[in-house]
C-alpha atoms as a PDB file:
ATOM      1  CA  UNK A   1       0.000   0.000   0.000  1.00  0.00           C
ATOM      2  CA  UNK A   2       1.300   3.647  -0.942  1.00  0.00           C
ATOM      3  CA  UNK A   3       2.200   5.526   2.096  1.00  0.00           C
ATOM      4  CA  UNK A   4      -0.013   9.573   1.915  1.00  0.00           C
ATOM      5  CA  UNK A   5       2.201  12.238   1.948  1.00  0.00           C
ATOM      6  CA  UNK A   6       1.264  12.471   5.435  1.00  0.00           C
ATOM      7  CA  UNK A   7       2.428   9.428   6.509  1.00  0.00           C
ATOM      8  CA  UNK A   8       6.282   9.795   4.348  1.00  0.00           C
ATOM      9  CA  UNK A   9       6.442  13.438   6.386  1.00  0.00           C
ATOM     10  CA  UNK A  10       6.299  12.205   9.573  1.00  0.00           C
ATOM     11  CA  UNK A  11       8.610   9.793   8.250  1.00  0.00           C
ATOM     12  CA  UNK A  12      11.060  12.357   7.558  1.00  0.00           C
ATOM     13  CA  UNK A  13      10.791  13.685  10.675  1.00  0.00           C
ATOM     14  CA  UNK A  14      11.151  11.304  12.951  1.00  0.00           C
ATOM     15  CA  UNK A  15      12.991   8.732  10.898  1.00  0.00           C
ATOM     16  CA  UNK A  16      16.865   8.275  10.954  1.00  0.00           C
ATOM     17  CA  UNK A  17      16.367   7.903   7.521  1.00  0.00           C
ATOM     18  CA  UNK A  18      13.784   9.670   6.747  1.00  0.00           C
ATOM     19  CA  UNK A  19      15.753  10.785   3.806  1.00  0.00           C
ATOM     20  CA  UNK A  20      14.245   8.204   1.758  1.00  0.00           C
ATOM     21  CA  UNK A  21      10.904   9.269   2.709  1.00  0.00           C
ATOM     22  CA  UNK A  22      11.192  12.548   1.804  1.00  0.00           C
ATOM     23  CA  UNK A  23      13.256  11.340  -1.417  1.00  0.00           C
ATOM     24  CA  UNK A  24       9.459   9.383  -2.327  1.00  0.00           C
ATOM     25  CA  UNK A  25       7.568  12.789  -1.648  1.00  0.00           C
ATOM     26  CA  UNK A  26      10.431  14.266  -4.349  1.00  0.00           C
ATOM     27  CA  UNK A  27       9.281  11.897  -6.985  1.00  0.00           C
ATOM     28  CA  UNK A  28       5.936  12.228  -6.270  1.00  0.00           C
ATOM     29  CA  UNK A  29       5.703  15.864  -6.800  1.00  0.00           C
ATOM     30  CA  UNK A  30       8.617  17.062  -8.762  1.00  0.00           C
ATOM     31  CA  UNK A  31       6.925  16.417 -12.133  1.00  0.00           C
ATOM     32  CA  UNK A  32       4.108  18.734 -11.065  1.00  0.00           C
ATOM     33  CA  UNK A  33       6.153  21.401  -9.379  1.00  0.00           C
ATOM     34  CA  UNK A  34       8.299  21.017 -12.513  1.00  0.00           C
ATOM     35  CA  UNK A  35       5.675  21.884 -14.790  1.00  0.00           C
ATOM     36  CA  UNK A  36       4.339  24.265 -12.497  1.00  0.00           C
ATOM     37  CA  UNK A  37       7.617  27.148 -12.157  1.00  0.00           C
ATOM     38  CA  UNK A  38       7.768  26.328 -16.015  1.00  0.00           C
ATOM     39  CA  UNK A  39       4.645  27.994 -16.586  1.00  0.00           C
ATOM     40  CA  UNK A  40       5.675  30.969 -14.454  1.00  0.00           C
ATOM     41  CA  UNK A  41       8.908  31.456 -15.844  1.00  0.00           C
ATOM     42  CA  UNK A  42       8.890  29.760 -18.957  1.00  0.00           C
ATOM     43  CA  UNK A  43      12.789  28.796 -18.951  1.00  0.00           C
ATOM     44  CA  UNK A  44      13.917  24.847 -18.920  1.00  0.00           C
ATOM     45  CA  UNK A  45      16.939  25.875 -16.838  1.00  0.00           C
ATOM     46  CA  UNK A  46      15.652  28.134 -14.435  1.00  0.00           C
ATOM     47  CA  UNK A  47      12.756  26.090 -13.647  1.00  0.00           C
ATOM     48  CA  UNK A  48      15.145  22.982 -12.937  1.00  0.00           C
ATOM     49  CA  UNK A  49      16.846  25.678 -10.539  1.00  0.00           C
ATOM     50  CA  UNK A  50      13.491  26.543  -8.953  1.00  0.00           C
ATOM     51  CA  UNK A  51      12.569  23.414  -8.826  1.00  0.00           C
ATOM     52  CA  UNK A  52      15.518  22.192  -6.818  1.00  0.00           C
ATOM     53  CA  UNK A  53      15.808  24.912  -4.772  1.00  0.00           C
ATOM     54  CA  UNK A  54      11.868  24.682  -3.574  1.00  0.00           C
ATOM     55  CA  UNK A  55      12.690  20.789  -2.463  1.00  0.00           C
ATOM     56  CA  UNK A  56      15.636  22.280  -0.449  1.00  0.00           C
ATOM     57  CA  UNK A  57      13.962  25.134   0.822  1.00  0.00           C
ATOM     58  CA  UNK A  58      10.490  22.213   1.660  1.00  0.00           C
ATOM     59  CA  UNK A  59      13.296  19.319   3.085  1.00  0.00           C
ATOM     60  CA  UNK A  60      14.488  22.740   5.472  1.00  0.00           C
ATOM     61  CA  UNK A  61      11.105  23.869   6.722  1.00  0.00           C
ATOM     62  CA  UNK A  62       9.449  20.005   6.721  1.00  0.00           C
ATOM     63  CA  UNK A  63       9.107  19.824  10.451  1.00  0.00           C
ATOM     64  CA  UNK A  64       6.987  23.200  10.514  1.00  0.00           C
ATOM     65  CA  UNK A  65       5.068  22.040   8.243  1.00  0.00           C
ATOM     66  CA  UNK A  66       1.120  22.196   9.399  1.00  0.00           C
ATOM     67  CA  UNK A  67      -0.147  18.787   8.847  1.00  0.00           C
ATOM     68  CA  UNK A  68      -3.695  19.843   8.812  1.00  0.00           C
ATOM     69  CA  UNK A  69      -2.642  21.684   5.441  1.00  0.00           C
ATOM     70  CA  UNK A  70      -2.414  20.082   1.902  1.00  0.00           C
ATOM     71  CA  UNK A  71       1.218  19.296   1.065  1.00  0.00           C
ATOM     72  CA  UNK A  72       1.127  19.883  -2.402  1.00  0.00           C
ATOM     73  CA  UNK A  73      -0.403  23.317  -1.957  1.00  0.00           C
ATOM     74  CA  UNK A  74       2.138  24.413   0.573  1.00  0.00           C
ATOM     75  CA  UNK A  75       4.616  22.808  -1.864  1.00  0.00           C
ATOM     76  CA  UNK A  76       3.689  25.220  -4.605  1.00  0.00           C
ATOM     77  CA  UNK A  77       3.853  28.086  -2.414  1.00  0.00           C
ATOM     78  CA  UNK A  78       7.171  27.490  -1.737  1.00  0.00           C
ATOM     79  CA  UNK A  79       7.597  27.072  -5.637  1.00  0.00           C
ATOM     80  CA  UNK A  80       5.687  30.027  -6.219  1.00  0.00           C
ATOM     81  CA  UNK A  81       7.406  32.062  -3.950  1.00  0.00           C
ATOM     82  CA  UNK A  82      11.231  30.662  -5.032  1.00  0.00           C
ATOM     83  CA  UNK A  83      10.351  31.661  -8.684  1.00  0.00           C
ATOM     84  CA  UNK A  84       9.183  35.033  -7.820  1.00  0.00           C
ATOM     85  CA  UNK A  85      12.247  35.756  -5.326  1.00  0.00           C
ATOM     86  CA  UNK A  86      14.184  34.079  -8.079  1.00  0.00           C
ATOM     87  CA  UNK A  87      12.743  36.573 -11.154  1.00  0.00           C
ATOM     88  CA  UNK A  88      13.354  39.686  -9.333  1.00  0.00           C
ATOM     89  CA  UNK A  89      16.775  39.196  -8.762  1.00  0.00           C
ATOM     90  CA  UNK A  90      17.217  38.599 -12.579  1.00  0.00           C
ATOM     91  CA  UNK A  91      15.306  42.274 -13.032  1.00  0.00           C
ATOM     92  CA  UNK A  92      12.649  40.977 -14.958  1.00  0.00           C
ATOM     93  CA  UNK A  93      10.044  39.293 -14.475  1.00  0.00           C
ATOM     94  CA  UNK A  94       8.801  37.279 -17.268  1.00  0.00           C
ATOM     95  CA  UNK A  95       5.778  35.211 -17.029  1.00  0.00           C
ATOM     96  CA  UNK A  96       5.379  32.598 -19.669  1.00  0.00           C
ATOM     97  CA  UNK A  97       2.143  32.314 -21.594  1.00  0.00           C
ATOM     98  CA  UNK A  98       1.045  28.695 -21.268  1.00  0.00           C
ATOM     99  CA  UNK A  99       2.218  28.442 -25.056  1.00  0.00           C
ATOM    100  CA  UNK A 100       5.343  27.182 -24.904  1.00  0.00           C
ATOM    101  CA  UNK A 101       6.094  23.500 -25.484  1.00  0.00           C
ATOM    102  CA  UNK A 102       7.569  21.094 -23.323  1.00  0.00           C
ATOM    103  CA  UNK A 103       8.574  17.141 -22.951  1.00  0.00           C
ATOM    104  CA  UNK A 104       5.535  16.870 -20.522  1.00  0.00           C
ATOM    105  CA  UNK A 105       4.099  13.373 -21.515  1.00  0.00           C
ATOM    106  CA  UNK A 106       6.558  10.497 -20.845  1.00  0.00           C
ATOM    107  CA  UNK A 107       6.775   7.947 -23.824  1.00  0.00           C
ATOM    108  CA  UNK A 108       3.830   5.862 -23.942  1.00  0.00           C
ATOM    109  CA  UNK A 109       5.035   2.588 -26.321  1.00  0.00           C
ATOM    110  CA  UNK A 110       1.520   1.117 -26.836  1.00  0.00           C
ATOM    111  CA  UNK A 111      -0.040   4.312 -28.427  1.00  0.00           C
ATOM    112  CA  UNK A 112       3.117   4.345 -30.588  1.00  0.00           C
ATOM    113  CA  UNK A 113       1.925   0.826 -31.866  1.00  0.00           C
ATOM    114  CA  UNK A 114      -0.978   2.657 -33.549  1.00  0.00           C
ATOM    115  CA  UNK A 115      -1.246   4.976 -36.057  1.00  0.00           C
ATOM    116  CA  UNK A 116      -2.972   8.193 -34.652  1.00  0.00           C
ATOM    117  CA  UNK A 117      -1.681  10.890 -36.781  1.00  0.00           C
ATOM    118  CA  UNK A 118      -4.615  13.021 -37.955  1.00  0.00           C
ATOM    119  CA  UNK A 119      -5.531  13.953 -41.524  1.00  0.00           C
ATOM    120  CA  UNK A 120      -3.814  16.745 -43.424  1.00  0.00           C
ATOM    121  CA  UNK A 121      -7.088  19.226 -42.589  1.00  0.00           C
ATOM    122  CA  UNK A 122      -7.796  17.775 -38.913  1.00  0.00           C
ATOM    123  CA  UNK A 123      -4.396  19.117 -38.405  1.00  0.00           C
ATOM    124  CA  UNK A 124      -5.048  22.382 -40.326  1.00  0.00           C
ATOM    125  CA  UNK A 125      -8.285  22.639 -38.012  1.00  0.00           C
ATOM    126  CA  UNK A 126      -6.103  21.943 -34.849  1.00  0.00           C
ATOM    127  CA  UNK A 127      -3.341  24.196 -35.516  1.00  0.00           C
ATOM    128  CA  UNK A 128      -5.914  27.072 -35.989  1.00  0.00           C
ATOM    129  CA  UNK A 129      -7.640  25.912 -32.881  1.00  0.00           C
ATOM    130  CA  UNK A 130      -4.233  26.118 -30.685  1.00  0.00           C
ATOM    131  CA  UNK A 131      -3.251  29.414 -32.009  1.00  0.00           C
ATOM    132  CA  UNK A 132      -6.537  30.816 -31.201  1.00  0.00           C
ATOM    133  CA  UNK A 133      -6.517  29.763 -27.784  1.00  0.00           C
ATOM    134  CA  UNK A 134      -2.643  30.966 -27.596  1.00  0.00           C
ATOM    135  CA  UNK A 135      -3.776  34.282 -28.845  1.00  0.00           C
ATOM    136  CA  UNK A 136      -6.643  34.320 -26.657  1.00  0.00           C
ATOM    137  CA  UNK A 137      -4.229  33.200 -23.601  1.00  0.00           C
ATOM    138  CA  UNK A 138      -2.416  35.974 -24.206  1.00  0.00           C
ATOM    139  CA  UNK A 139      -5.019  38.540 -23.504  1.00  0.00           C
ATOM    140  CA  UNK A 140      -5.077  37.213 -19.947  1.00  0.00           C
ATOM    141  CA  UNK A 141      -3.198  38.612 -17.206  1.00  0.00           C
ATOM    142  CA  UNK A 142      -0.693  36.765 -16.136  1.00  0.00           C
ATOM    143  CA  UNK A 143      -2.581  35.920 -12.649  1.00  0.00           C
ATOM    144  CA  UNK A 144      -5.693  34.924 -15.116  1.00  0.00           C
ATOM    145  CA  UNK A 145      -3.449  32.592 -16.919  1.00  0.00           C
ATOM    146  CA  UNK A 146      -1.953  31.392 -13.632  1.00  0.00           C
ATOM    147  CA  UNK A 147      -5.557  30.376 -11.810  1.00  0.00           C
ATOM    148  CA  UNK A 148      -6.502  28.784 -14.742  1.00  0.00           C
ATOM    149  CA  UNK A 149      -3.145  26.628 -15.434  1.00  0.00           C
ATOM    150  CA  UNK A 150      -3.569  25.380 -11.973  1.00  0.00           C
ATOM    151  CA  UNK A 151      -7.436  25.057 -11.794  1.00  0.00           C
ATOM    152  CA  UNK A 152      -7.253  23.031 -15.460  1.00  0.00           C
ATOM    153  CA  UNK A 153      -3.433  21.173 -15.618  1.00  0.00           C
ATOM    154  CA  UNK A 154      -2.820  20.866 -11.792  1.00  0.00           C
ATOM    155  CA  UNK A 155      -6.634  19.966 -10.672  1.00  0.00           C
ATOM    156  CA  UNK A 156      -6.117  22.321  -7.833  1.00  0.00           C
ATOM    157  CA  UNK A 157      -9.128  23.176  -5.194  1.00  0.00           C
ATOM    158  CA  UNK A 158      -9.855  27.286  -5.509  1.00  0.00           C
ATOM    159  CA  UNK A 159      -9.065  26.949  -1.589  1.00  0.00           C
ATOM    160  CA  UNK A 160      -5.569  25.742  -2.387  1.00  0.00           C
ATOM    161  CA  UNK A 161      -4.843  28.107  -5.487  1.00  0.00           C
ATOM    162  CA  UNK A 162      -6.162  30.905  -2.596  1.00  0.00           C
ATOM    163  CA  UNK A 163      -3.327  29.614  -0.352  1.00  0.00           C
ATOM    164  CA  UNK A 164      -0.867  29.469  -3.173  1.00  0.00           C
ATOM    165  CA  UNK A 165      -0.952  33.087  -4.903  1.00  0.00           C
ATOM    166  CA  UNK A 166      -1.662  34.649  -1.388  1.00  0.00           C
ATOM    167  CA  UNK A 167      -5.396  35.846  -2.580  1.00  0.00           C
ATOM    168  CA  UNK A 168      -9.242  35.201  -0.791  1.00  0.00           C
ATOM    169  CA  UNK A 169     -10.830  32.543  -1.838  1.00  0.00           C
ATOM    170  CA  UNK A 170     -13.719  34.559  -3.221  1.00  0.00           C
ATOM    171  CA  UNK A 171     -11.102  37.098  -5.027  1.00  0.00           C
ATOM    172  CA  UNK A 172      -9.699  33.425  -7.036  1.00  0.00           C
ATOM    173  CA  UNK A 173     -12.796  32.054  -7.868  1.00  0.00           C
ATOM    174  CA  UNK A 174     -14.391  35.370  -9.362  1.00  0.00           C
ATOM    175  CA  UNK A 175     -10.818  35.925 -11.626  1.00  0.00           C
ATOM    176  CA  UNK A 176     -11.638  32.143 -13.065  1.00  0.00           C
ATOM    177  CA  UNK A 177     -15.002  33.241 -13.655  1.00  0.00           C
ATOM    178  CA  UNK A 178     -13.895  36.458 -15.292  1.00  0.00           C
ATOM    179  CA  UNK A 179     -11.338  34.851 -17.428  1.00  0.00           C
ATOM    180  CA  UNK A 180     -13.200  32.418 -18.526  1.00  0.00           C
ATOM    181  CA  UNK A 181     -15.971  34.617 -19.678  1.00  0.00           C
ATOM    182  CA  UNK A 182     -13.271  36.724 -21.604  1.00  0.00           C
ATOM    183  CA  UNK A 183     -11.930  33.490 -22.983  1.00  0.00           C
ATOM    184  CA  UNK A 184     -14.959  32.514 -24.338  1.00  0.00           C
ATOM    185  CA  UNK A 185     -15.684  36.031 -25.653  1.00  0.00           C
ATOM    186  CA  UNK A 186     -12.668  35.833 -27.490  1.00  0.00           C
ATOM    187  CA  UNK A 187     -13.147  32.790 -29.412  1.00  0.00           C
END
């Protein structure tokens, strides 16, 4: 049975080697974290920084951690707050637009097996479909864009996304609403 990140935190508290415990919660959550910085900042490098750096900064802080909190949330805050302390000392701050591509589906052999590629004008239909919603994206704010990259991709509670950007709960959910409305006006 798969030990809750509850259960591996305690582990790595308490545990002489509760290294390896906290090493699980790592690859558990580093793919999403990952993903996560690389939306705000939209570098490869920099987000592997972040990324490494907000494990650190977690492993260092672990044993104040609240357990009545969700992990992963106060995981992202950390994340969120590394990549913003980590933008302003590079002078600019440059949120990414949830356009740029990146390597995050692992290889999946069995769907290679079969041929899926789409017909010359399904693909003419979906390019034209992506770059609408990339142009459309891009009308957001980058705190719009934000709310809904961790609403949609991350499957984040408007409580938790509240916790992680800092914001009321009411303040969240009404920017989702809001953007979403604009989005749809838009296309």
């Amino acid at each position: 049975m798969e030990k809750t990140d509850l259960q591996l935190i305690e582990e790595s508290i308490y545990l002489t080697q509760g290294r390896a415990s906290f090493n699980v919660l790592v690859e558990r959550h580093a793919k999403s974290v990952y993903f996560f910085i690389f939306r705000l900042v939209g570098n490869k490098d920099d987000s592997e920084d972040i990324t490494q750096e907000t494990f650190i900064k977690a492993w260092q802080k672990l044993s104040k951690f609240d357990t009545d909190l969700n992990f992963k949330t106060w995981l992202f805050s950390i994340a969120r707050n590394t990549a913003i302390d980590k933008l302003r000392k590079k002078k600019s701050i440059n949120f990414s637009s949830l356009d740029t591509e990146s390597d995050e589906e692992n290889f999946d052999f069995e769907a290679s097996l079969v041929d899926k590629e789409p017909l010359p004008d399904e693909v003419f239909l979906q390019k034209e479909s992506e770059e609408n919603l990339k142009k459309a994206l891009a009308q957001l704010s980058d705190n719009q864009r934000l709310i809904i990259h961790l609403h949609i991709s991350e499957d984040l509670t408007f409580e938790e996304i509240a916790e992680i950007i800092d914001r009321p709960m009411n303040t969240v959910k009404s920017q989702y609403g809001r953007s979403l409305k604009k989005l749809r006006g838009i296309l």
